[in-house]
Protein backbone atom coordinates (compact mmCIF):
# COMPACT_ATOMS: atom_id res chain seq x y z
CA UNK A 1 68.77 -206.28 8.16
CA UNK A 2 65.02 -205.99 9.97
CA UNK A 3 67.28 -204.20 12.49
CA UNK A 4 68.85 -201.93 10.31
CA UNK A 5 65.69 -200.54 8.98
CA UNK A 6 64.13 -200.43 12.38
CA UNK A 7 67.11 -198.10 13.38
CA UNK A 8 67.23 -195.97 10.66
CA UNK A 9 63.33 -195.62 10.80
CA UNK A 10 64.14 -194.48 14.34
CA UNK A 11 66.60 -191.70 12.91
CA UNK A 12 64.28 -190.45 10.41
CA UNK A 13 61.91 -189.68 13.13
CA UNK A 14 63.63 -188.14 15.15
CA UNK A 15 65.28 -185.92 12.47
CA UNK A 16 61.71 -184.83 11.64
CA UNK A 17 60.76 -184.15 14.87
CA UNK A 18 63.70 -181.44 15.46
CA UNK A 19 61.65 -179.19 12.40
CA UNK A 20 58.56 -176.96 12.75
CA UNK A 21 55.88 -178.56 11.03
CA UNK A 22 54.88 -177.48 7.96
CA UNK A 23 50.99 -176.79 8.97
CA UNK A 24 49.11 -178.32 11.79
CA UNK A 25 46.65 -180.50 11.80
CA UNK A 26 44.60 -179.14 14.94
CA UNK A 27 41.79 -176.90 13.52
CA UNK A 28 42.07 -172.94 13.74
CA UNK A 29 40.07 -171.53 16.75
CA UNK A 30 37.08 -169.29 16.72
CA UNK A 31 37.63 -166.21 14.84
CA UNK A 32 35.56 -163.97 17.26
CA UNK A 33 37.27 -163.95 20.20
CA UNK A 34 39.53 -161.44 22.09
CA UNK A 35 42.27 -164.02 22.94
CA UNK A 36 43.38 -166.86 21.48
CA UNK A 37 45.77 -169.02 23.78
CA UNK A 38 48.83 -169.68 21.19
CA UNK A 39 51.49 -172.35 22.02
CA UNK A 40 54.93 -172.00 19.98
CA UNK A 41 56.71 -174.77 18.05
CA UNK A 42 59.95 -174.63 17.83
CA UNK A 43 63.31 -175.78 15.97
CA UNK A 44 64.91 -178.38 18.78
CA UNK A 45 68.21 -179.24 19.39
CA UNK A 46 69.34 -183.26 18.39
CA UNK A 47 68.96 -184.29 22.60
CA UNK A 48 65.40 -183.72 21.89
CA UNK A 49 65.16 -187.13 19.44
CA UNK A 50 66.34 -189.10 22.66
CA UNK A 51 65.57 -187.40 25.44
CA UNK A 52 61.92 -186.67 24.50
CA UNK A 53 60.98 -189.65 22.40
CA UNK A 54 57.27 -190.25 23.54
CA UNK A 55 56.23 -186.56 22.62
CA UNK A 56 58.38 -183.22 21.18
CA UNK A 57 59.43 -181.39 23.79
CA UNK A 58 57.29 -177.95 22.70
CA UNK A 59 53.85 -180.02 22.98
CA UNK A 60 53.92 -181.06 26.63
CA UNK A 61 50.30 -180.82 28.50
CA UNK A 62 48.60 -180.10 24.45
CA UNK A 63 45.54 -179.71 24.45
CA UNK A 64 44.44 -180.27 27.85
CA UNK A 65 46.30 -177.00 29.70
CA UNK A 66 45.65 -175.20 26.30
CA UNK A 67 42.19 -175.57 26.68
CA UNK A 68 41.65 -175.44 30.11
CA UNK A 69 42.99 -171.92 30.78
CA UNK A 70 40.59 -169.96 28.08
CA UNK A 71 37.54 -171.56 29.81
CA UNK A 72 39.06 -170.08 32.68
CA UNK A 73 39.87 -167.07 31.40
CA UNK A 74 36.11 -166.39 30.10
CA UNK A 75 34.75 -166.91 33.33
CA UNK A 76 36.48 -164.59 35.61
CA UNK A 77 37.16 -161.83 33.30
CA UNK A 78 35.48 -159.93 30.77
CA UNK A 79 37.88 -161.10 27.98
CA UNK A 80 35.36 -162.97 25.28
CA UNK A 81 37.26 -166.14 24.58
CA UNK A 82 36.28 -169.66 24.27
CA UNK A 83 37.08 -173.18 25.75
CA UNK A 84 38.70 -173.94 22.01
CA UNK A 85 40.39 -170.66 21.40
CA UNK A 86 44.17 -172.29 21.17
CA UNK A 87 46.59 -172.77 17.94
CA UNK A 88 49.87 -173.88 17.62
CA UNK A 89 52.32 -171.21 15.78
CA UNK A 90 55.38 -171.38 14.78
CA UNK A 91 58.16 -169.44 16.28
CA UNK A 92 59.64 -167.96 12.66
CA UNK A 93 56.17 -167.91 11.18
CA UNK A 94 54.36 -164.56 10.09
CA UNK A 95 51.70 -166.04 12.06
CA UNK A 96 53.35 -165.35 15.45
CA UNK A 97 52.44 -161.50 15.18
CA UNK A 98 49.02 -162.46 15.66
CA UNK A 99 49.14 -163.37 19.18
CA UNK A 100 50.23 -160.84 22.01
CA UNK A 101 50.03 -163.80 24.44
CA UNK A 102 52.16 -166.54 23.54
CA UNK A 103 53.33 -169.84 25.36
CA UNK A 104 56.41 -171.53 25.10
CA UNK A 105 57.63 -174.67 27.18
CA UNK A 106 60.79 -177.04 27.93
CA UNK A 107 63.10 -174.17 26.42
CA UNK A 108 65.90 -176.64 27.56
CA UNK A 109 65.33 -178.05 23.78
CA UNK A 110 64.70 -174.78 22.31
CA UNK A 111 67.19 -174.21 19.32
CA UNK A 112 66.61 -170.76 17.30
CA UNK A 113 68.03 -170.33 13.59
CA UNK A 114 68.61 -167.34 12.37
CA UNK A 115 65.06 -166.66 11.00
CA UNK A 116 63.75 -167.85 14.45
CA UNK A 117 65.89 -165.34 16.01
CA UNK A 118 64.72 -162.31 14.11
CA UNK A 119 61.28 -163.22 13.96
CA UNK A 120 61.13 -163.46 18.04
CA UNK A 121 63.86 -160.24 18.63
CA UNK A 122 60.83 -158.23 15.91
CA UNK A 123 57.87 -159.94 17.71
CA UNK A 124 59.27 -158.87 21.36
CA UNK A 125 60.15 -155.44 20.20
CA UNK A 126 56.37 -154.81 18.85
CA UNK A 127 55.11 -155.41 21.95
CA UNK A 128 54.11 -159.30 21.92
CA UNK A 129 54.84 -161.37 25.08
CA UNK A 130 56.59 -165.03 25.99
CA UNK A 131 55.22 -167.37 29.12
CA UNK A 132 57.66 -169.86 29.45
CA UNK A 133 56.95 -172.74 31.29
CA UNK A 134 57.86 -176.58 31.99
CA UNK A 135 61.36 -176.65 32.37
CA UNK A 136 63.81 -177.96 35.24
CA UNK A 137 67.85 -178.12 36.06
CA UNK A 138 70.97 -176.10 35.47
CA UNK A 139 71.22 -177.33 31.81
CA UNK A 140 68.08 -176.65 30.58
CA UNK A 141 68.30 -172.63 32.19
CA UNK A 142 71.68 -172.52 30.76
CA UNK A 143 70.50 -173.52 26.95
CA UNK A 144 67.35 -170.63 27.63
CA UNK A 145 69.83 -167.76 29.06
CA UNK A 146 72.16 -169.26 25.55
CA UNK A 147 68.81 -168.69 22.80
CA UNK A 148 67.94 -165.24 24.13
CA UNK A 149 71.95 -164.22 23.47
CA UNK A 150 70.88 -164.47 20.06
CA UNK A 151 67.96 -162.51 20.24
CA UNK A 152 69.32 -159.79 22.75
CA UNK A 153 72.71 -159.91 23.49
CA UNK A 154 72.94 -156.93 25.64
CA UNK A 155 70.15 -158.25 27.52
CA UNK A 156 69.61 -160.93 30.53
CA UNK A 157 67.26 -163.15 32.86
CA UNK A 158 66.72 -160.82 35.80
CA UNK A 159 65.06 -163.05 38.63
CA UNK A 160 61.53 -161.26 39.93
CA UNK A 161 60.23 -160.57 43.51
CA UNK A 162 56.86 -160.09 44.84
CA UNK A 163 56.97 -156.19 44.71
CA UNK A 164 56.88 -157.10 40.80
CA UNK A 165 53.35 -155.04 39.23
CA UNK A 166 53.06 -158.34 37.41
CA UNK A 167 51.92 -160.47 40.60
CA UNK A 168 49.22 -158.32 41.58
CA UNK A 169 47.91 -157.01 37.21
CA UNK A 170 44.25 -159.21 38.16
CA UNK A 171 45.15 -161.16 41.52
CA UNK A 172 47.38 -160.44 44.51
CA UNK A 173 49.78 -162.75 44.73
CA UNK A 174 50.92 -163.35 48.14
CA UNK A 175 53.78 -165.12 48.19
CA UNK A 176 56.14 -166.75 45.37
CA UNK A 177 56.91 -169.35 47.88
CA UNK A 178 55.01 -172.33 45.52
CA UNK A 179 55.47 -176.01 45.81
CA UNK A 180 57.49 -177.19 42.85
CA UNK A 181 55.19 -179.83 40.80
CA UNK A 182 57.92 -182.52 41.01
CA UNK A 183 61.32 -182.59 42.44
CA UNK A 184 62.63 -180.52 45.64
CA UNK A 185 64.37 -177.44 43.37
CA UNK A 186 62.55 -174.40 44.58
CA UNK A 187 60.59 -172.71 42.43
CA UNK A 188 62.29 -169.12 40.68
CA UNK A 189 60.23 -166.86 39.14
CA UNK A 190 62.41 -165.04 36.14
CA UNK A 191 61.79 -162.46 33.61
CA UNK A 192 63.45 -160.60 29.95
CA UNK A 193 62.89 -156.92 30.41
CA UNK A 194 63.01 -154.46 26.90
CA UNK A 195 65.30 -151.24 27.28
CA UNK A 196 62.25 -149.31 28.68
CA UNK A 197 61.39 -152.02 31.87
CA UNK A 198 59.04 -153.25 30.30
CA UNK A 199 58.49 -157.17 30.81
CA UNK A 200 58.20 -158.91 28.07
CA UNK A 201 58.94 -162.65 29.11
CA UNK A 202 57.66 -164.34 32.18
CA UNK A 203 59.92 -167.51 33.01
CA UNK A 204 58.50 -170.33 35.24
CA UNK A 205 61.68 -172.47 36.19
CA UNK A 206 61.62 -175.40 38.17
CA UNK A 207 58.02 -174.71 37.58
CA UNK A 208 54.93 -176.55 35.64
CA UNK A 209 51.93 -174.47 35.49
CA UNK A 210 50.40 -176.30 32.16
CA UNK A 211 50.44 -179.30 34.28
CA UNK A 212 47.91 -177.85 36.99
CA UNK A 213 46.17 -176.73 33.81
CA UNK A 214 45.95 -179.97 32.50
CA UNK A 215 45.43 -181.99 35.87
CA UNK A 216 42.60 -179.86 36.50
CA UNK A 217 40.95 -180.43 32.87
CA UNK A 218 41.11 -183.80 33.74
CA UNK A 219 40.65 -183.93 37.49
CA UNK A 220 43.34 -184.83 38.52
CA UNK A 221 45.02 -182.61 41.19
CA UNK A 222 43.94 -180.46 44.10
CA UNK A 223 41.55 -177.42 43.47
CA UNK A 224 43.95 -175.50 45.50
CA UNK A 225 47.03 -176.15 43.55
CA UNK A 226 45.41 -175.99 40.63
CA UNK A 227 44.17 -172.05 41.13
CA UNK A 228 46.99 -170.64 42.78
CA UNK A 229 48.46 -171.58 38.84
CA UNK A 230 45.32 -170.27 37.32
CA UNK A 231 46.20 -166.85 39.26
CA UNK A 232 49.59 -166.76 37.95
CA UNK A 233 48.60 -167.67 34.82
CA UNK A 234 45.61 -164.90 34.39
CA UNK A 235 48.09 -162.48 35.76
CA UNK A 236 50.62 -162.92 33.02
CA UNK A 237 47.78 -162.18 30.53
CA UNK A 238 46.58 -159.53 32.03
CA UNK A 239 50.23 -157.61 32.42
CA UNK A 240 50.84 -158.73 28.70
CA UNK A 241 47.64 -156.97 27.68
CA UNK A 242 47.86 -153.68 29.28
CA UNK A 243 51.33 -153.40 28.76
């Protein structure tokens, strides 16, 4: 019987974790800044429960990468941010239209409704813009290309070069030749492009810039590694807000 409850205690869990929650629990971020750093929660599909059972798939690297790239931000730009300036929205919340700059990670879990997907489709059209990050293998690209069917079906992951205008928007990026942060799969760089060219998802596969982000919070990898990521990372936000 102890065994039965255990197990469906275990259920019950999980089943809760595959839902947005209601309201967070982190509190909001300064309300004078210029950029907010704002990491999406999302509906997950049932592998999650299992696959992902010492933390939800969306919250990887939280807070540590969240608030380790504003600090960075403020200091090598002019953009007035803060060291705290991150929230968690969620993806078929209102809320989401406040943030040009959003992050999104292990989209191998991602699974949009249909109030997710019309919320996102609206939020892309109006200009607002998707890092995705902290994802790995065939299966996990394959559920991603699957979710953005629903919000564009006429639409597809186009892989980026270097002549890309997003590689050099703040820093020029050399080479897209990176070291993956774990395993030997090389490193792709892929985007979602609106009708008018317009980029308006950046997609880091076999890729894990949070981690730098949070390594480097906490000291824990090499200063070069970790701003070759910062580069990429401040020019994302700097396409997303000039374009």
């Amino acid at each position: 019987m102890k065994r039965l409850f255990i197990g469906l205690g275990i259920l019950l869990l999980g089943a809760v974790s595959l839902l947005p929650a209601i309201a967070s629990l982190d509190s909001s971020p300064p309300n004078d800044v210029e950029f907010t750093y704002a990491r999406i929660r999302y509906h997950m599909t049932p592998e999650a429960a299992w696959e992902q059972r010492r933390e939800v798939p969306w919250h990887h690297d939280y807070p540590f990468g969240d608030e380790a790239f504003p600090t960075f931000l403020k200091e090598v730009s002019r953009v007035h941010t803060e060291h705290n300036a991150y929230q968690i929205v969620d993806i078929d919340s209102p809320e989401l239209f406040k943030y040009p700059f959003t992050y999104l990670c292990e989209p191998g879990y991602l699974d949009l409704n249909d109030k997710d997907t019309k919320n996102l489709r609206e939020y892309l059209e109006r200009g607002g813009f998707v890092f995705v990050d902290d994802f790995r293998g065939q299966r996990h690209l394959q559920n991603l290309a699957y979710q953005l069917k629903k919000v564009f079906p006429n639409r597809n992951i186009i892989p980026l070069t270097i002549a890309h205008e997003i590689f050099r928007s703040f820093y020029s990026v050399e080479t897209l030749d990176v070291a993956p942060p774990y395993g030997f799969a090389p490193v792709e760089f892929l985007g979602l492009e609106d009708d008018h060219g317009r980029l308006v998802m950046i997609i880091n596969y076999n890729n894990d810039l949070s981690e730098f982000w949070e390594g480097l919070d906490r000291g824990e990898v090499p200063m070069s590694s970790a701003a070759t990521s910062l580069k990429f990372g401040m020019n994302y936000v700097m396409y997303a807000f000039t374009h």
